[in-house]
C-alpha atoms as a PDB file:
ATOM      1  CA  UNK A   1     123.067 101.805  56.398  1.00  0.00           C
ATOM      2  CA  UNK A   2     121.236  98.867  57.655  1.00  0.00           C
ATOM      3  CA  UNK A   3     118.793  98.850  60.788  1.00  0.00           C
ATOM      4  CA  UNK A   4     117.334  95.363  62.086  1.00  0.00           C
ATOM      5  CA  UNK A   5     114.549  95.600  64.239  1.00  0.00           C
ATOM      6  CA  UNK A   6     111.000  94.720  65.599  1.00  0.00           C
ATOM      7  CA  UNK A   7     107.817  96.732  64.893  1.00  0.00           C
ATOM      8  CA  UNK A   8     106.589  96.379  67.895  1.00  0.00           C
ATOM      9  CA  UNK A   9     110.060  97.462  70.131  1.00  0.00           C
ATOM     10  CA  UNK A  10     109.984 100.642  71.561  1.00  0.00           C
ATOM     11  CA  UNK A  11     114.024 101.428  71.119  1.00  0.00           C
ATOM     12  CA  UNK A  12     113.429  99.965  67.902  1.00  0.00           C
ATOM     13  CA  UNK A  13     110.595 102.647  66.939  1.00  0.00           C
ATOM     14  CA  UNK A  14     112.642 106.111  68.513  1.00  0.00           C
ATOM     15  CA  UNK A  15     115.945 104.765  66.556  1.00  0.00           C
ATOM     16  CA  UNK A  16     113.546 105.032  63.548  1.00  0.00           C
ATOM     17  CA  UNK A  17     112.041 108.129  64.328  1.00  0.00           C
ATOM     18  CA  UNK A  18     115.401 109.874  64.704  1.00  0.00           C
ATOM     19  CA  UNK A  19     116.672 108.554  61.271  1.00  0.00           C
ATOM     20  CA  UNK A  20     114.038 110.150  59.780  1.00  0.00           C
ATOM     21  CA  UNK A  21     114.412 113.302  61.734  1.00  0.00           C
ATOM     22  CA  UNK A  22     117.568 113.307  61.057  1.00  0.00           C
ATOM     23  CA  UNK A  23     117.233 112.782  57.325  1.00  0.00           C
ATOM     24  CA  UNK A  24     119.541 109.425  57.330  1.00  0.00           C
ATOM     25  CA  UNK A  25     118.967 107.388  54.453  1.00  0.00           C
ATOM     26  CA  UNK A  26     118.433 103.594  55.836  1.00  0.00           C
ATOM     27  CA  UNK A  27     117.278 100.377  54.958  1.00  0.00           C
ATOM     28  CA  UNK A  28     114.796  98.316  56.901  1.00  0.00           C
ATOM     29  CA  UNK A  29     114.714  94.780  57.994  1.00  0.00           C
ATOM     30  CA  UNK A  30     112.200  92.965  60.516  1.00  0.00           C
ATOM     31  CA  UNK A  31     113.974  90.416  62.177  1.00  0.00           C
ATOM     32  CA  UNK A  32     111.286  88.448  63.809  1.00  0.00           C
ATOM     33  CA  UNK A  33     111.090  88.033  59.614  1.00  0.00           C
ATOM     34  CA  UNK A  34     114.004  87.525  58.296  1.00  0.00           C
ATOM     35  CA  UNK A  35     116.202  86.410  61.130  1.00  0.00           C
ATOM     36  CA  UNK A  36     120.235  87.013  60.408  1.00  0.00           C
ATOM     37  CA  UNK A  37     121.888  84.029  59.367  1.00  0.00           C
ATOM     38  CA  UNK A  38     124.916  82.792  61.072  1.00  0.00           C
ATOM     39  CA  UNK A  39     127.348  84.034  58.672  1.00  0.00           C
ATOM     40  CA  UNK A  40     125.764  87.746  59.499  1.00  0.00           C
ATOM     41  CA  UNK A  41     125.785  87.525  63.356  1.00  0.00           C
ATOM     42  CA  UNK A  42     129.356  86.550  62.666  1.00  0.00           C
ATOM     43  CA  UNK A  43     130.125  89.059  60.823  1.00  0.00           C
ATOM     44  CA  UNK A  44     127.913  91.842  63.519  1.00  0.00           C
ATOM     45  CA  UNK A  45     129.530  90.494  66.164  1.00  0.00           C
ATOM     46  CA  UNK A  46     133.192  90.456  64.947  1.00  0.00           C
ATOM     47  CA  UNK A  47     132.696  94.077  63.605  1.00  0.00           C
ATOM     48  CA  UNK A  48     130.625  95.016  66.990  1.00  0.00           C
ATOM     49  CA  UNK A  49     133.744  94.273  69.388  1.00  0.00           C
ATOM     50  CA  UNK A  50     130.935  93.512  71.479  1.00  0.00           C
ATOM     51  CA  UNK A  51     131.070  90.215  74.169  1.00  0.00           C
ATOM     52  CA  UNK A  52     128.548  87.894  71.630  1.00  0.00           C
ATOM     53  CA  UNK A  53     127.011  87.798  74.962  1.00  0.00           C
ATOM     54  CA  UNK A  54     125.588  91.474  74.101  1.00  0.00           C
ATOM     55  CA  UNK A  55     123.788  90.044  70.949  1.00  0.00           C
ATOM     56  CA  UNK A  56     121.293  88.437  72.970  1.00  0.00           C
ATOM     57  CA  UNK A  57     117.609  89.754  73.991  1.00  0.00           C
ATOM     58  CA  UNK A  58     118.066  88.703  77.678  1.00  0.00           C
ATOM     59  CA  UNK A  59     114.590  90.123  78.668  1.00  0.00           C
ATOM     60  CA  UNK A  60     113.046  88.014  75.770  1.00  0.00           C
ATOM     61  CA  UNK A  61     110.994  85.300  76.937  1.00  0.00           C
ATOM     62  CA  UNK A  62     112.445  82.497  74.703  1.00  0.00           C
ATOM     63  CA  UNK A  63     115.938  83.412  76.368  1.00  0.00           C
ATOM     64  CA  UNK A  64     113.737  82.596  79.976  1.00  0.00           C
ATOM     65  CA  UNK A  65     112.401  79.858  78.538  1.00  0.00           C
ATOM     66  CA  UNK A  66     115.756  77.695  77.221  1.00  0.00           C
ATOM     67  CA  UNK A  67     117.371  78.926  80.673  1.00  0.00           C
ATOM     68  CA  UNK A  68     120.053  80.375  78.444  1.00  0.00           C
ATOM     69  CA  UNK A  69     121.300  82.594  81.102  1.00  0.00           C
ATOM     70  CA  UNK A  70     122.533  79.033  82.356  1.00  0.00           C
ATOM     71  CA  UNK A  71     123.207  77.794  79.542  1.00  0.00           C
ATOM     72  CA  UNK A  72     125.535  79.934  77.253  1.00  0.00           C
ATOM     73  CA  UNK A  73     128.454  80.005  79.668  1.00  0.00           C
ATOM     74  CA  UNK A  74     128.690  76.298  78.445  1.00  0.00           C
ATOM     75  CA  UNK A  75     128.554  76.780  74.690  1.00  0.00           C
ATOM     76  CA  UNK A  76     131.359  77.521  72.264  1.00  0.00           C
ATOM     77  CA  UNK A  77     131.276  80.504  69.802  1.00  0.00           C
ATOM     78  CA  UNK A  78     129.810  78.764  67.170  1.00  0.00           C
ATOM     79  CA  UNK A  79     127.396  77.335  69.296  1.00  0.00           C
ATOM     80  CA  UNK A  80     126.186  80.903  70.215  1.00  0.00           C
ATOM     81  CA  UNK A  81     126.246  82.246  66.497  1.00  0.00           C
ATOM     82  CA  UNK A  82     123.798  79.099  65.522  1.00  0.00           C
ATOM     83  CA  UNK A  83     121.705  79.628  68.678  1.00  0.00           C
ATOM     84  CA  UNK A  84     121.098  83.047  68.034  1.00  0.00           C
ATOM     85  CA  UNK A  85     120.520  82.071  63.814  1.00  0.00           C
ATOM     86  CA  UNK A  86     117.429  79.897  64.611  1.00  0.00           C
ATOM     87  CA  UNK A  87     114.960  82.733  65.888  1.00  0.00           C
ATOM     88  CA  UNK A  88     115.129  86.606  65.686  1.00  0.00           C
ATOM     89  CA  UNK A  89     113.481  87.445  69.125  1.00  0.00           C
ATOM     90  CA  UNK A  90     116.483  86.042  70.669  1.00  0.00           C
ATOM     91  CA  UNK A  91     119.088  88.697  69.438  1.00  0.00           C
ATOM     92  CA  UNK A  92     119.070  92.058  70.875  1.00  0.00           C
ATOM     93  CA  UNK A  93     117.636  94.835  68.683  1.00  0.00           C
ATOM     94  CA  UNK A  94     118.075  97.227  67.148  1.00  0.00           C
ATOM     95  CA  UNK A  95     121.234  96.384  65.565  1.00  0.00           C
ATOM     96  CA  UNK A  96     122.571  99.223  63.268  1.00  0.00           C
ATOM     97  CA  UNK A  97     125.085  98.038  60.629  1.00  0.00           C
ATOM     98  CA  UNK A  98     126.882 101.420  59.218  1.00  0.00           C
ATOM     99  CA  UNK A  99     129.932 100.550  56.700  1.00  0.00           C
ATOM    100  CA  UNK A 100     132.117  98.917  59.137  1.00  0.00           C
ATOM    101  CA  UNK A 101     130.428  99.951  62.446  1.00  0.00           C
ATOM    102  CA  UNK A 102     127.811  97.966  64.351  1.00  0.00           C
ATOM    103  CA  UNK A 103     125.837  99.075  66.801  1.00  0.00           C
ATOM    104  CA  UNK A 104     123.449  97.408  69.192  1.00  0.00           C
ATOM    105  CA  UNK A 105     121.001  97.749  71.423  1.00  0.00           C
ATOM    106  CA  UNK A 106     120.445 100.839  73.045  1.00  0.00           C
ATOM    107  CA  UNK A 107     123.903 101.721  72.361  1.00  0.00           C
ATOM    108  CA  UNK A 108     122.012 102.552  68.534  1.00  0.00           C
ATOM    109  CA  UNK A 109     119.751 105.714  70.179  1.00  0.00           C
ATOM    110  CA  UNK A 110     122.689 106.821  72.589  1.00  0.00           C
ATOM    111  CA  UNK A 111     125.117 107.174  68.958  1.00  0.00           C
ATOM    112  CA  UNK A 112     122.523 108.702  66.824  1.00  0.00           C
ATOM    113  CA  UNK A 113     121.714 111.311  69.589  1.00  0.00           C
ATOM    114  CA  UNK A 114     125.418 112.403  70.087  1.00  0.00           C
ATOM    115  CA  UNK A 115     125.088 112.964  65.915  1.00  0.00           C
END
């Protein structure tokens, strides 16, 4: 199990805290760090069944800043996978990669408290 997240995000931190209450073993990864490539997101995404929409951090401020809200209707697929390869505070976290599940978002806390 694989959870990508952002020391300082509060979802990020209580997904944390309950795998370690709940004794799940888990590996760590800070993505303002080491940002997924686009091969990954791909990969997230695809598994996700999530709109790629979902993958972004709409409240973030570079997402206010490029106008992307505006923007992303225009772009392809690929486009989007790149966009969201070139700097980790623009995908939604945490992302929680389990096997052949993905999980993101707050969707992460709402799954690990129905376990």
């Amino acid at each position: 199990m694989k959870l990508i997240c952002y020391k300082k995000c509060s979802t990020c931190k209580s997904v944390e805290k309950l795998l370690k209450e709940n004794e799940i073993e888990y590996e760590y990864r800070e993505i303002d760090k080491e940002n997924p490539n686009v091969e990954e997101i791909k990969e997230m995404h695809e598994k996700s069944g999530l709109d790629i929409k979902k993958f972004f951090n709409t409240s973030g401020v570079i997402y206010r800043e490029k106008n992307l809200k505006e923007k992303l209707d225009q772009m392809d697929l690929q486009e989007k996978y790149e966009l969201l390869a070139t700097d980790g505070m623009l995908v939604k976290r945490p992302i929680l990669l389990d096997r052949n599940k993905v999980l993101v978002g707050p969707n992460v806390k709402k799954e690990l408290e129905k376990e």
